[in-house]
Protein backbone atom coordinates (compact mmCIF):
# COMPACT_ATOMS: atom_id res chain seq x y z
CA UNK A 1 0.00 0.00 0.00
CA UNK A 2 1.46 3.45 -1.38
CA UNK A 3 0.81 6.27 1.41
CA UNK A 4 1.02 9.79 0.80
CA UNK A 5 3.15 12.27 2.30
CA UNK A 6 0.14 12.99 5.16
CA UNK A 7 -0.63 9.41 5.73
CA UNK A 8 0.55 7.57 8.92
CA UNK A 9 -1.45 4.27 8.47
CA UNK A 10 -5.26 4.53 9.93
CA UNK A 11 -4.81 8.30 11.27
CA UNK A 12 -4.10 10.98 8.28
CA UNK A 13 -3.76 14.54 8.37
CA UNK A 14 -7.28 14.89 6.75
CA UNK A 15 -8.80 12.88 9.26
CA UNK A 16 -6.43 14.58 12.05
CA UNK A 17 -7.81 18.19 10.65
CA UNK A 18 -11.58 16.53 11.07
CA UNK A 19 -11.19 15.50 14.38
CA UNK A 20 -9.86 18.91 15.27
CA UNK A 21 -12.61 20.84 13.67
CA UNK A 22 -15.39 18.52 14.00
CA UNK A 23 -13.82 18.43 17.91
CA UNK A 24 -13.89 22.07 18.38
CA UNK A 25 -17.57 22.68 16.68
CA UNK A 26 -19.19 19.62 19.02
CA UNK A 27 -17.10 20.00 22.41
CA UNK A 28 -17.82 23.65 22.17
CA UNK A 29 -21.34 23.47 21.34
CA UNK A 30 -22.47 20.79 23.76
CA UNK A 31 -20.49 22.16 26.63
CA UNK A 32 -22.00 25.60 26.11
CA UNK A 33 -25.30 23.95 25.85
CA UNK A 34 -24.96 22.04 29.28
CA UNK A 35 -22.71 24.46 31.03
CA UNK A 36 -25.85 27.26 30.89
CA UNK A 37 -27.85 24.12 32.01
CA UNK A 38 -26.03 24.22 34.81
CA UNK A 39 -25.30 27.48 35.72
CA UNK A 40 -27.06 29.78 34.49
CA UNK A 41 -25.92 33.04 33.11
CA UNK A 42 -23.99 33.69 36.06
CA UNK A 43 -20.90 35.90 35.96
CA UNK A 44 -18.13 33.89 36.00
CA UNK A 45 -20.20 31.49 32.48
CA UNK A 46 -17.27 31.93 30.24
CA UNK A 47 -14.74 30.51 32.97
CA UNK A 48 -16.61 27.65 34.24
CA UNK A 49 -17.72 26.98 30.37
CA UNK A 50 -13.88 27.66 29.40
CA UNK A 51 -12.49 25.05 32.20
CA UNK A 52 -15.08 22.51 31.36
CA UNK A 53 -14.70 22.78 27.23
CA UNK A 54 -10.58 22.78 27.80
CA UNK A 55 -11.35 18.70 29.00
CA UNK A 56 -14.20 18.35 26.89
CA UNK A 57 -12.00 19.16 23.51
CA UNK A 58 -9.00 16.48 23.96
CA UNK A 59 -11.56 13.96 24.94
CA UNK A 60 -13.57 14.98 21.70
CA UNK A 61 -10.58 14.71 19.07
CA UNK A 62 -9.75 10.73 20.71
CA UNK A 63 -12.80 9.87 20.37
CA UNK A 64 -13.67 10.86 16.93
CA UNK A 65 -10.12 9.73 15.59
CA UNK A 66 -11.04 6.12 17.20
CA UNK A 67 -14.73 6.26 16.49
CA UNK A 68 -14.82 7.68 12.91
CA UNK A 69 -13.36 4.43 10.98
CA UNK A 70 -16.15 2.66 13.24
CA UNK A 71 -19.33 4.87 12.25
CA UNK A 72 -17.88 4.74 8.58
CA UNK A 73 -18.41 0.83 8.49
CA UNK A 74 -22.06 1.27 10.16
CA UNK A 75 -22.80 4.14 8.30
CA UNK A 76 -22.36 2.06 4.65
CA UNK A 77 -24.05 -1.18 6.22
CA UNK A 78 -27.24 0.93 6.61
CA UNK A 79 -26.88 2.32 3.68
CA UNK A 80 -26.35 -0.58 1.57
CA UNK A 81 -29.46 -2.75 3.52
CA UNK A 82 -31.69 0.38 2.76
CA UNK A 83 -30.55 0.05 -0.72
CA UNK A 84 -31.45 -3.80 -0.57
CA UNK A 85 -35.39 -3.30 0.41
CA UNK A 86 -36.27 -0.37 -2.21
């Protein structure tokens, strides 16, 4: 198997630029989301939201670089028993 410059077997800089986007966009948004739950709009929100979204983001980008290849293979099986009943 040939790899390009960016590939370093299953993890590649496109899916390493994913996870760091896609990691960003969903720890930020869900933290946000649950830290107002919380809290409230009290006056300290961005620091408590900060401290919480600063573990939340690491944990994110693991979990989508492990979990991506994963949902892939699920994703297609759906898709290709939907394709089987129309």
């Amino acid at each position: 198997m040939k790899f390009r410059r960016y590939d370093w077997g299953m993890i590649n800089l496109p899916g390493i630029i994913f996870s760091l986007v896609m990691g960003f966009l969903m720890s930020s948004s869900i933290t946000l989301a649950t830290t107002f739950v919380r809290v409230g709009a009290a006056g300290n929100f961005f620091w408590v939201w900060l401290e919480v979204w600063s573990v939340a983001y690491p944990v994110a980008i693991i979990c989508i670089l492990i979990y991506r290849p994963f949902a892939t293979r699920v994703t297609a099986a759906i898709l290709k028993k939907l394709n089987k009943t129309e």
